[in-house]
PDB file of N, CA and C in Angstrom:
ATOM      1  N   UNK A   1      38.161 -24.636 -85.831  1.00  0.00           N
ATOM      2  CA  UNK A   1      39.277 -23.726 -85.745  1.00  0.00           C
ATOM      3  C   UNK A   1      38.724 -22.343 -85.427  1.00  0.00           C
ATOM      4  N   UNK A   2      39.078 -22.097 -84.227  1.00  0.00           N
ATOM      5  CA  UNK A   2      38.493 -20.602 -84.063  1.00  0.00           C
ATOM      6  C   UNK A   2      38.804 -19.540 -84.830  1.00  0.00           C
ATOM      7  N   UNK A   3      39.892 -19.283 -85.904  1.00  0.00           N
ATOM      8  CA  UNK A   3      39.855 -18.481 -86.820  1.00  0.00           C
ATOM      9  C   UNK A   3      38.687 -17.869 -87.768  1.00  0.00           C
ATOM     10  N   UNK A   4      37.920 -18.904 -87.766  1.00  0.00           N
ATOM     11  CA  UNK A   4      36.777 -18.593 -88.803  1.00  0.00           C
ATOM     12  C   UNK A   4      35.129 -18.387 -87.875  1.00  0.00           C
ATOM     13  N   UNK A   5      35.571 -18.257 -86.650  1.00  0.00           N
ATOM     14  CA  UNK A   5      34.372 -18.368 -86.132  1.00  0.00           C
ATOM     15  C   UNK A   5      33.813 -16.944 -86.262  1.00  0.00           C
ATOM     16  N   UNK A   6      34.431 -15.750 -86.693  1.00  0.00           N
ATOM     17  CA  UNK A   6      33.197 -14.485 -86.990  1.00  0.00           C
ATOM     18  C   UNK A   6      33.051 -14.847 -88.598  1.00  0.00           C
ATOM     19  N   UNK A   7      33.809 -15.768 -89.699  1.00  0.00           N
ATOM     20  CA  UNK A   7      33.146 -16.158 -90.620  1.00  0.00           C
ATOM     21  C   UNK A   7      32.368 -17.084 -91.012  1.00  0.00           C
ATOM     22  N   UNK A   8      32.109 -17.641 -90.212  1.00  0.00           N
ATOM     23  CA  UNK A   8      30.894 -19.089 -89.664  1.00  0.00           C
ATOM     24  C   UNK A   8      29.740 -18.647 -90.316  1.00  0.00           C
ATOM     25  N   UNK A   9      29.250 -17.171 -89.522  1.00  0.00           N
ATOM     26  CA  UNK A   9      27.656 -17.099 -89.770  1.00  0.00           C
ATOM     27  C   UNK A   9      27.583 -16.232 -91.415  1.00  0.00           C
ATOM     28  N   UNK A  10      28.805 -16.037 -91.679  1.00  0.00           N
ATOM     29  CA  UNK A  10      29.221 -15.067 -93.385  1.00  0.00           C
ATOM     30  C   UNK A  10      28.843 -16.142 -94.040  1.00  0.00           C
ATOM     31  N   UNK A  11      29.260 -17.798 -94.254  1.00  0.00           N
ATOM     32  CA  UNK A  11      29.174 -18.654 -94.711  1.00  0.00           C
ATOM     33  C   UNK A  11      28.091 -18.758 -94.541  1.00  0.00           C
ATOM     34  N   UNK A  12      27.286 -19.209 -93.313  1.00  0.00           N
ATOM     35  CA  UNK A  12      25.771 -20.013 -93.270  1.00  0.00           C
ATOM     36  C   UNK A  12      25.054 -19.411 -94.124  1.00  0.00           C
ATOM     37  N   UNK A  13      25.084 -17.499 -94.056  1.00  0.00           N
ATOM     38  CA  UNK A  13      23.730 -17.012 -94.853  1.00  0.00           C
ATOM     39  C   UNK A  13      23.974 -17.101 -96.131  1.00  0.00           C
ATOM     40  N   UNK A  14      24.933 -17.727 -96.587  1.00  0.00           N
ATOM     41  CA  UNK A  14      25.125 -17.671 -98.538  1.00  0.00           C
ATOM     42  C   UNK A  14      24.285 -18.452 -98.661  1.00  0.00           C
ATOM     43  N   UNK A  15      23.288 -18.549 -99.979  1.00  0.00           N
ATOM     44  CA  UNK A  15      22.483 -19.587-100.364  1.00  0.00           C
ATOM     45  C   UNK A  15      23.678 -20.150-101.351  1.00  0.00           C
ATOM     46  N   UNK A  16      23.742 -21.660-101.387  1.00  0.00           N
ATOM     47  CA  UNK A  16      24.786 -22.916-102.223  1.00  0.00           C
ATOM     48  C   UNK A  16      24.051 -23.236-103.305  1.00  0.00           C
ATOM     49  N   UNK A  17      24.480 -24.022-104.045  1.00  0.00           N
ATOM     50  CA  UNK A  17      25.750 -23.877-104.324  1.00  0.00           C
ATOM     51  C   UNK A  17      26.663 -22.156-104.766  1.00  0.00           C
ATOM     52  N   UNK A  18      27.844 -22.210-104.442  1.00  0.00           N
ATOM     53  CA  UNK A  18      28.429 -20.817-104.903  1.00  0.00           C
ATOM     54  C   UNK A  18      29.953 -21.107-105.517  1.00  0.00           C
ATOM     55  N   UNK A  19      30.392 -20.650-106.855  1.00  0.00           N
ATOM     56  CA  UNK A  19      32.094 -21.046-107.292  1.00  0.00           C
ATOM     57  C   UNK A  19      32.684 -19.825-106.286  1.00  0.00           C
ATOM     58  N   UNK A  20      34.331 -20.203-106.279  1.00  0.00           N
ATOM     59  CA  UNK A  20      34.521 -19.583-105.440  1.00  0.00           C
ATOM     60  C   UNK A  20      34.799 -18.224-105.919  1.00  0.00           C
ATOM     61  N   UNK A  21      34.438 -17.352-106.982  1.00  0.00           N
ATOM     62  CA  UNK A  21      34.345 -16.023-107.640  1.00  0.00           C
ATOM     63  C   UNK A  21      33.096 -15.228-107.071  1.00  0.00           C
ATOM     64  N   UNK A  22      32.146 -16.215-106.643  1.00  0.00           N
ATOM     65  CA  UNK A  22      30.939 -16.057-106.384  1.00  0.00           C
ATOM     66  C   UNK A  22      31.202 -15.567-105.273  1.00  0.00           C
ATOM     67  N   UNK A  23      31.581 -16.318-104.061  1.00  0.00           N
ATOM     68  CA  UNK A  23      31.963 -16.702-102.936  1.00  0.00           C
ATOM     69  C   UNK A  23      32.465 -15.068-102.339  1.00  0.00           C
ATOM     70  N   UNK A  24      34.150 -15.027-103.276  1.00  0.00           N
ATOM     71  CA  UNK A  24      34.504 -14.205-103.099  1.00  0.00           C
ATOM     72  C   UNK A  24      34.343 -12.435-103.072  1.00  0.00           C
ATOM     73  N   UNK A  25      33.051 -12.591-104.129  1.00  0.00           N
ATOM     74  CA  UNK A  25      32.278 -11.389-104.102  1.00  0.00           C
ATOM     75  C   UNK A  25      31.607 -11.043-102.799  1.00  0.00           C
ATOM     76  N   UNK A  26      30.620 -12.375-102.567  1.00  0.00           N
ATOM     77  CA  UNK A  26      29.705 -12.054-101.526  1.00  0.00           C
ATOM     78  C   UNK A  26      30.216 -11.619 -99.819  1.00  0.00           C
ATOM     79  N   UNK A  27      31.407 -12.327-100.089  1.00  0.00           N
ATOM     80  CA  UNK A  27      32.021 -12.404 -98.360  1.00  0.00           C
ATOM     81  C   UNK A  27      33.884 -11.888 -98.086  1.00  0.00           C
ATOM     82  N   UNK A  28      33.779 -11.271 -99.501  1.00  0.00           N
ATOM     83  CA  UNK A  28      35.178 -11.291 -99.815  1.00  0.00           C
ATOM     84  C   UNK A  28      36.187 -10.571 -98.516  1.00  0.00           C
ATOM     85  N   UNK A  29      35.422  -9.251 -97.896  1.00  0.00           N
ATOM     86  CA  UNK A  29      35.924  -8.350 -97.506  1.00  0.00           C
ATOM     87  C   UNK A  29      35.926  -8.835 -95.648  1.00  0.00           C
ATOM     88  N   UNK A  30      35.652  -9.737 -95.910  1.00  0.00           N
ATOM     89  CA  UNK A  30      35.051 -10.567 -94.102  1.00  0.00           C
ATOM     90  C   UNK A  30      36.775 -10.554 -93.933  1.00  0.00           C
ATOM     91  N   UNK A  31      37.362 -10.358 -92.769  1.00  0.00           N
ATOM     92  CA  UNK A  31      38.495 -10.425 -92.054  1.00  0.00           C
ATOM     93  C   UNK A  31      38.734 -11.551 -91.120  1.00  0.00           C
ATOM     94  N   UNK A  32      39.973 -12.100 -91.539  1.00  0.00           N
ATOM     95  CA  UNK A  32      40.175 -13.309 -90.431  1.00  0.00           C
ATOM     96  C   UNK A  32      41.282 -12.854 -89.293  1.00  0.00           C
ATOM     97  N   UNK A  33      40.619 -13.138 -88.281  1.00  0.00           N
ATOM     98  CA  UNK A  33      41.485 -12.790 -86.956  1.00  0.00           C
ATOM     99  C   UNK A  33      42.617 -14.066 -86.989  1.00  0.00           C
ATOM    100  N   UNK A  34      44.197 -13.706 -87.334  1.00  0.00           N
ATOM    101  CA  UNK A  34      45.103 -14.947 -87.302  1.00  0.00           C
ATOM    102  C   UNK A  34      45.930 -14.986 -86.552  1.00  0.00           C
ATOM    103  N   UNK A  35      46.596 -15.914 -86.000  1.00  0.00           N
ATOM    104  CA  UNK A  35      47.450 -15.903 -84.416  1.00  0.00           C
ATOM    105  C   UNK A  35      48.436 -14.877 -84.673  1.00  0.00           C
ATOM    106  N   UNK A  36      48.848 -14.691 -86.305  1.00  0.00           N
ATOM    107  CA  UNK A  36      50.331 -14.149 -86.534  1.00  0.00           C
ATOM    108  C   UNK A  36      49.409 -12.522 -87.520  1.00  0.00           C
ATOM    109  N   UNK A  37      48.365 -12.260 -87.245  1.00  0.00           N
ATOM    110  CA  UNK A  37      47.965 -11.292 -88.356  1.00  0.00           C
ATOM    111  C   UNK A  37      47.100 -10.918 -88.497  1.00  0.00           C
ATOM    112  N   UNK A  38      45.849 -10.521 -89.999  1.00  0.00           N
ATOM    113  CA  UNK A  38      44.755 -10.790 -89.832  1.00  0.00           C
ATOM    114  C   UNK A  38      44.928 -10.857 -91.842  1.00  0.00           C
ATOM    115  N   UNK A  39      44.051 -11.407 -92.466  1.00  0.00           N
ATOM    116  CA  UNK A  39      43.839 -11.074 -93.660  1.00  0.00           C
ATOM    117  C   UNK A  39      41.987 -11.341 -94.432  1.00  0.00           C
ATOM    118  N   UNK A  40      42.162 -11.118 -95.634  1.00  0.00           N
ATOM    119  CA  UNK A  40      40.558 -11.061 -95.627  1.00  0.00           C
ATOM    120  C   UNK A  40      40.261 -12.685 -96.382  1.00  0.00           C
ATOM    121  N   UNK A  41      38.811 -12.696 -96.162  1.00  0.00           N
ATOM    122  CA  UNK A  41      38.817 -13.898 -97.396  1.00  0.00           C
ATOM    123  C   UNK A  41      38.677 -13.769 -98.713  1.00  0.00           C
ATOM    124  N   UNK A  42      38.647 -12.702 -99.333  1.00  0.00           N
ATOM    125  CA  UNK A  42      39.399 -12.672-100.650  1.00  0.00           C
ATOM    126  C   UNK A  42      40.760 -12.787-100.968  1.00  0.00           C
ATOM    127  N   UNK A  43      41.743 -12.531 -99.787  1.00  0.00           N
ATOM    128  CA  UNK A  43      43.109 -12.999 -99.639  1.00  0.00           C
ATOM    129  C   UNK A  43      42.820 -14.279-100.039  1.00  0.00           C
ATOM    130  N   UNK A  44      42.512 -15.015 -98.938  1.00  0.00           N
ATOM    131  CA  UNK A  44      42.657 -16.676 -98.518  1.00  0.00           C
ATOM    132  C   UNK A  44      42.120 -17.216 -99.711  1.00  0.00           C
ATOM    133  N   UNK A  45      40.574 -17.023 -99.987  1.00  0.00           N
ATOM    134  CA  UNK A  45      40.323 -17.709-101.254  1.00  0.00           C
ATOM    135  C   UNK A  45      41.022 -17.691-102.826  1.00  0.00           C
ATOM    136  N   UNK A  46      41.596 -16.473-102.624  1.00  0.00           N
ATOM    137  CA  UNK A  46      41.926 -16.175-104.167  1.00  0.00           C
ATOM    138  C   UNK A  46      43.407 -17.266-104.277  1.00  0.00           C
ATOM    139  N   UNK A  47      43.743 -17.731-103.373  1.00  0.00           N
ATOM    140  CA  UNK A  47      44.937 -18.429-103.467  1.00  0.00           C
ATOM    141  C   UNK A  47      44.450 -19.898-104.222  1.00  0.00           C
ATOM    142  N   UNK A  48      43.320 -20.342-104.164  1.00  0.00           N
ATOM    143  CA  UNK A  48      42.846 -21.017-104.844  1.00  0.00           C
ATOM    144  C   UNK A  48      42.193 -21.774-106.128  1.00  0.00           C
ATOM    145  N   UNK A  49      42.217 -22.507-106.654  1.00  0.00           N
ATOM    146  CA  UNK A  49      41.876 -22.989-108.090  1.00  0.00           C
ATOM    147  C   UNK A  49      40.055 -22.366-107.749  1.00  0.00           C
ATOM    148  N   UNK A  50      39.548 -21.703-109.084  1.00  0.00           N
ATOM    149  CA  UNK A  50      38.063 -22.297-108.802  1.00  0.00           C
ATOM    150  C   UNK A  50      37.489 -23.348-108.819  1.00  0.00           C
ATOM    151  N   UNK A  51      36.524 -23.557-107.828  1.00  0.00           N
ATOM    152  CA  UNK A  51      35.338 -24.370-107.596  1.00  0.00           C
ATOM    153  C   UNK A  51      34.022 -24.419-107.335  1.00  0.00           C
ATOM    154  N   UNK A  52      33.216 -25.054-106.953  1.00  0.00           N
ATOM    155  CA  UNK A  52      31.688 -25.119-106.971  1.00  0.00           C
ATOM    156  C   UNK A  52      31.941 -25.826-105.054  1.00  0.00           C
ATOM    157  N   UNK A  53      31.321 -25.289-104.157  1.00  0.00           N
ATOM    158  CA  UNK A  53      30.929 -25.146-102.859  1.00  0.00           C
ATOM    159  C   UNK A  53      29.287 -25.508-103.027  1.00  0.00           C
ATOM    160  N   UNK A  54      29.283 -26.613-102.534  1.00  0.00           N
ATOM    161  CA  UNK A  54      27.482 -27.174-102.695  1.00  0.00           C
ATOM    162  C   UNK A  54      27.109 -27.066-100.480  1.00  0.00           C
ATOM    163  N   UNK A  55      27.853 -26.484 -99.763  1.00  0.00           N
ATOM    164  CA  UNK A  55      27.566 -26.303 -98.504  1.00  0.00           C
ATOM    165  C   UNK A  55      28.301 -25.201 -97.525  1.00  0.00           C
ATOM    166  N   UNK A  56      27.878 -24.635 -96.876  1.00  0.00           N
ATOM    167  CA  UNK A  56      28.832 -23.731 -96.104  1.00  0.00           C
ATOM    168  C   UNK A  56      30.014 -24.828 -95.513  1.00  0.00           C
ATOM    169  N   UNK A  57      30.373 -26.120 -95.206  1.00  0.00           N
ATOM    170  CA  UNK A  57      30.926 -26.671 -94.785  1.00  0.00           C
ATOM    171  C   UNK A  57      32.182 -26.558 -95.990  1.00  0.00           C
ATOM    172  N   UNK A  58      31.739 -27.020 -97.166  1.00  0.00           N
ATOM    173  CA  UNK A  58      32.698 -27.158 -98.144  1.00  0.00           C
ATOM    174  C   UNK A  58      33.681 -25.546 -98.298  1.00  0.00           C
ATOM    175  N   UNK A  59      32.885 -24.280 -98.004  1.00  0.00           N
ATOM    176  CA  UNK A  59      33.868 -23.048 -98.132  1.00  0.00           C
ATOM    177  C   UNK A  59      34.294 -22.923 -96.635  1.00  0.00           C
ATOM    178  N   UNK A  60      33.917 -23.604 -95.499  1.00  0.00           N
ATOM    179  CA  UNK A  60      34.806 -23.088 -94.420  1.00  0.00           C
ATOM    180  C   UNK A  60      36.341 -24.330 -95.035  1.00  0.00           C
ATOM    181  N   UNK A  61      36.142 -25.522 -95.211  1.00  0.00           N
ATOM    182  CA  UNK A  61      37.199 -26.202 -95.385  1.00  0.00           C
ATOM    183  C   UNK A  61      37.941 -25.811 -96.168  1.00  0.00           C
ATOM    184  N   UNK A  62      37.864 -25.273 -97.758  1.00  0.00           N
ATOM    185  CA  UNK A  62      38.396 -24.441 -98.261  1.00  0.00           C
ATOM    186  C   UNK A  62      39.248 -23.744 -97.950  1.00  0.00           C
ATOM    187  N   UNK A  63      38.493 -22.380 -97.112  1.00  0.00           N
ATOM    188  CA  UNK A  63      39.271 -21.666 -96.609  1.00  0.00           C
ATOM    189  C   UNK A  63      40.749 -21.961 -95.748  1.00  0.00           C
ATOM    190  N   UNK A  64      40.243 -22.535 -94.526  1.00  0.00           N
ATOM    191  CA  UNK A  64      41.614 -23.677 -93.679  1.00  0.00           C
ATOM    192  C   UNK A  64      42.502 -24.178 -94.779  1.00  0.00           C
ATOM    193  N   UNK A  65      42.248 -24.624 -95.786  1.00  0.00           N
ATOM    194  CA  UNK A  65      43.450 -25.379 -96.900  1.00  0.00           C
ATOM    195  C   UNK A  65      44.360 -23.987 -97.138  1.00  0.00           C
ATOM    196  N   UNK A  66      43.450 -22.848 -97.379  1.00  0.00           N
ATOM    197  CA  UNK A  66      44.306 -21.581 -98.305  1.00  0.00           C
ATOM    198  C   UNK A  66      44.642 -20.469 -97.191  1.00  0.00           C
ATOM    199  N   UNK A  67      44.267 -20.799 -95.818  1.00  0.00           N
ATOM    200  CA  UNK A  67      44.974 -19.081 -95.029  1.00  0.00           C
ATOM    201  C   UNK A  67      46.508 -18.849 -95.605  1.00  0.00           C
ATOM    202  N   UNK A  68      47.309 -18.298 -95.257  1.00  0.00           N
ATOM    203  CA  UNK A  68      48.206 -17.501 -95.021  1.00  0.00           C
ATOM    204  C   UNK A  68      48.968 -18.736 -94.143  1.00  0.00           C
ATOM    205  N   UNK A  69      50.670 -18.638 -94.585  1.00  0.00           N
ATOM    206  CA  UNK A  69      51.642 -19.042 -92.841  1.00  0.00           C
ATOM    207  C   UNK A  69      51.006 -17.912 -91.698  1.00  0.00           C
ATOM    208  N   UNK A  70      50.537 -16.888 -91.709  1.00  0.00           N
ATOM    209  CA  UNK A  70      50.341 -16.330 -90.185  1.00  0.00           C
ATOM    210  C   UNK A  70      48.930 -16.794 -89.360  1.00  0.00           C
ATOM    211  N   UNK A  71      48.380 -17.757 -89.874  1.00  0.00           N
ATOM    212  CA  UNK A  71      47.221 -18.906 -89.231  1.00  0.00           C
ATOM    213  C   UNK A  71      48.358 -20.010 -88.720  1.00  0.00           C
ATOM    214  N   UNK A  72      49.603 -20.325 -88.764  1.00  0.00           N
ATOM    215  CA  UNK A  72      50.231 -20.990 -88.206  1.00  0.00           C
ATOM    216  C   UNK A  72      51.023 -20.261 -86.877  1.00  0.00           C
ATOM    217  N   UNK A  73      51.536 -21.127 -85.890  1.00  0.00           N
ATOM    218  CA  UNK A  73      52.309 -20.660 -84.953  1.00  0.00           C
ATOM    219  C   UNK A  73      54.053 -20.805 -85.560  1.00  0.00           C
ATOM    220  N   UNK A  74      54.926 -21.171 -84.900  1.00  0.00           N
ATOM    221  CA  UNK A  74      56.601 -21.163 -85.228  1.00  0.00           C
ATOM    222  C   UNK A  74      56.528 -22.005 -86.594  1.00  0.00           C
ATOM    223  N   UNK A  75      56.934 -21.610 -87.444  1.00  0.00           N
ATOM    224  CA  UNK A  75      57.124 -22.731 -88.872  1.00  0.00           C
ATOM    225  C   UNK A  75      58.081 -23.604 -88.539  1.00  0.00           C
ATOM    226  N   UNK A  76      57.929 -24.929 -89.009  1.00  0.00           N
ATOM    227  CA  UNK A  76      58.616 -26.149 -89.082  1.00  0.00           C
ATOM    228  C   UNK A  76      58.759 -26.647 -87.599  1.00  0.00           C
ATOM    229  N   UNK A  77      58.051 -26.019 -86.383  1.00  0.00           N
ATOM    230  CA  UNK A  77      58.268 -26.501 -85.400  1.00  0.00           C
ATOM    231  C   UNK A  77      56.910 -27.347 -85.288  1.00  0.00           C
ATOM    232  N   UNK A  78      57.499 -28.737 -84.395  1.00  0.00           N
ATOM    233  CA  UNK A  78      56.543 -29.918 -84.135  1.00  0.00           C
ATOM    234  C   UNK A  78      57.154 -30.766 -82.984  1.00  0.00           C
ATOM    235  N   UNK A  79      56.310 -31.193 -82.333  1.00  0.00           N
ATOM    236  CA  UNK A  79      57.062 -31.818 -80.960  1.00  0.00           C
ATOM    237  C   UNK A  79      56.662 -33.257 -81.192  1.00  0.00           C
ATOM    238  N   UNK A  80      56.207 -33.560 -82.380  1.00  0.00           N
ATOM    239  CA  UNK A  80      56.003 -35.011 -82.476  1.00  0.00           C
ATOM    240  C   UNK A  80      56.164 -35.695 -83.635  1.00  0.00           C
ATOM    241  N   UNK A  81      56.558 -34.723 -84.582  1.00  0.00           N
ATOM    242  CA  UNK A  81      57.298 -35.437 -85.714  1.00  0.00           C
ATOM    243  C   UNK A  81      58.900 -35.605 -85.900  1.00  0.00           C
ATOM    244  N   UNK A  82      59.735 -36.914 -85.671  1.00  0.00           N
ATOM    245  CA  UNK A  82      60.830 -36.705 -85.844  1.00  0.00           C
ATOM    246  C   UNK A  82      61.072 -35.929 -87.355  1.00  0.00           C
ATOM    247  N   UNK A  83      62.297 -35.714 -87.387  1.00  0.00           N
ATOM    248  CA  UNK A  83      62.889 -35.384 -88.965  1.00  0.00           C
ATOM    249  C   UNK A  83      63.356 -36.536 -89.656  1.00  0.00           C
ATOM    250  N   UNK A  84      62.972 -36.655 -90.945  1.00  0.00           N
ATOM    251  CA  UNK A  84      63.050 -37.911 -91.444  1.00  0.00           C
ATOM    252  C   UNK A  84      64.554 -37.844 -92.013  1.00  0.00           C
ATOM    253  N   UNK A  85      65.158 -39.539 -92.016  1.00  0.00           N
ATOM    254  CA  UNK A  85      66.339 -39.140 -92.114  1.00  0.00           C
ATOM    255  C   UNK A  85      66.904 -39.009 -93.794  1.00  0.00           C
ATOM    256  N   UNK A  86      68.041 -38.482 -93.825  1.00  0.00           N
ATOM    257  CA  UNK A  86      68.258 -37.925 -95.327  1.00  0.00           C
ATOM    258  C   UNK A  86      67.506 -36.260 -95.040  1.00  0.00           C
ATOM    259  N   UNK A  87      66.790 -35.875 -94.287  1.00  0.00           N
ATOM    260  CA  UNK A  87      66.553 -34.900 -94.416  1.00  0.00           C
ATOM    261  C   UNK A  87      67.006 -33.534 -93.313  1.00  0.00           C
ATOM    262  N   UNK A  88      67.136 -32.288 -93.766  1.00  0.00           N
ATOM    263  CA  UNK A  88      67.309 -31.460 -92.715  1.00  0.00           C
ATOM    264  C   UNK A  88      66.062 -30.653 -92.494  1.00  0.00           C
ATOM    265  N   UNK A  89      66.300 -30.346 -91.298  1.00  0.00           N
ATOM    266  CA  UNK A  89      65.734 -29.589 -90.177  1.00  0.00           C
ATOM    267  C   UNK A  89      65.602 -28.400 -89.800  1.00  0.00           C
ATOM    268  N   UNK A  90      64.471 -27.879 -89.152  1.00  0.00           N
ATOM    269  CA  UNK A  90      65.109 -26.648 -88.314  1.00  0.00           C
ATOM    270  C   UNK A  90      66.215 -26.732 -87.178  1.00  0.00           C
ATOM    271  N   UNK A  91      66.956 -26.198 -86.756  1.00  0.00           N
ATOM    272  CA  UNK A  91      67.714 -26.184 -85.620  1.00  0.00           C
ATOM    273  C   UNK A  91      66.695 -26.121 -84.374  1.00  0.00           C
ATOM    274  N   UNK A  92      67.330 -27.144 -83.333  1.00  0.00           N
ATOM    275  CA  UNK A  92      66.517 -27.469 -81.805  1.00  0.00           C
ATOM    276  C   UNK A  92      66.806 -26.059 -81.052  1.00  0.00           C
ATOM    277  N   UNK A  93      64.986 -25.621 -80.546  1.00  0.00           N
ATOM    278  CA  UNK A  93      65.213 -24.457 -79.824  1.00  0.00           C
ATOM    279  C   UNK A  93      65.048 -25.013 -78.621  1.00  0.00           C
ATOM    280  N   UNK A  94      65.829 -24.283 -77.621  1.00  0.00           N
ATOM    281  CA  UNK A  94      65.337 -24.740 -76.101  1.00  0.00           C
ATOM    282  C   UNK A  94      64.886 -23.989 -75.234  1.00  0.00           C
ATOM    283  N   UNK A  95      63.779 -23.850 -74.307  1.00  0.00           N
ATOM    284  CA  UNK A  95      63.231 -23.040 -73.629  1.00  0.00           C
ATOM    285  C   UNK A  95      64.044 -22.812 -72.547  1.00  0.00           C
TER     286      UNK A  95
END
């Protein structure tokens, strides 16, 4: 996800394991460029339970679970999930 790619190399240089208090100290103030925004990763992480991160892999995935809706594009829009029935919808936009 290109969102995190100027926090890629923030992650690599942490030595692991790190909880994410840890985490959030070391890299807290790093900024994510988001389609709808920008926020930091002390935003994103703090939305989270703590944990123990034994790899930079485990805090980039992290992160992706906890951005912000403005890492998303139109909410509730999908061109390949019907709406299940019993349920409502957004209203159909048309270009």
């Amino acid at each position: 996800m290109r969102m995190l790619t100027d926090a890629t190399e923030t992650f690599d240089a942490q030595t692991y394991p790190l909880t994410t208090e840890e985490l959030i100290e070391a890299v807290g103030d790093t900024t994510l460029e988001l389609p709808n925004g920008t926020e930091t990763l002390a935003d994103a992480l703090g939305r989270i339970d703590s944990e123990t991160y034994e790899t930079p892999e485990d805090a980039r995935l992290a992160t992706y679970s906890a951005v912000s809706s403005k890492a998303i594009g139109r909410k509730g829009y999908s061109d390949r999930d019907p709406i299940a029935m019993g349920e409502d919808g957004p209203d159909q936009v048309s270009f």
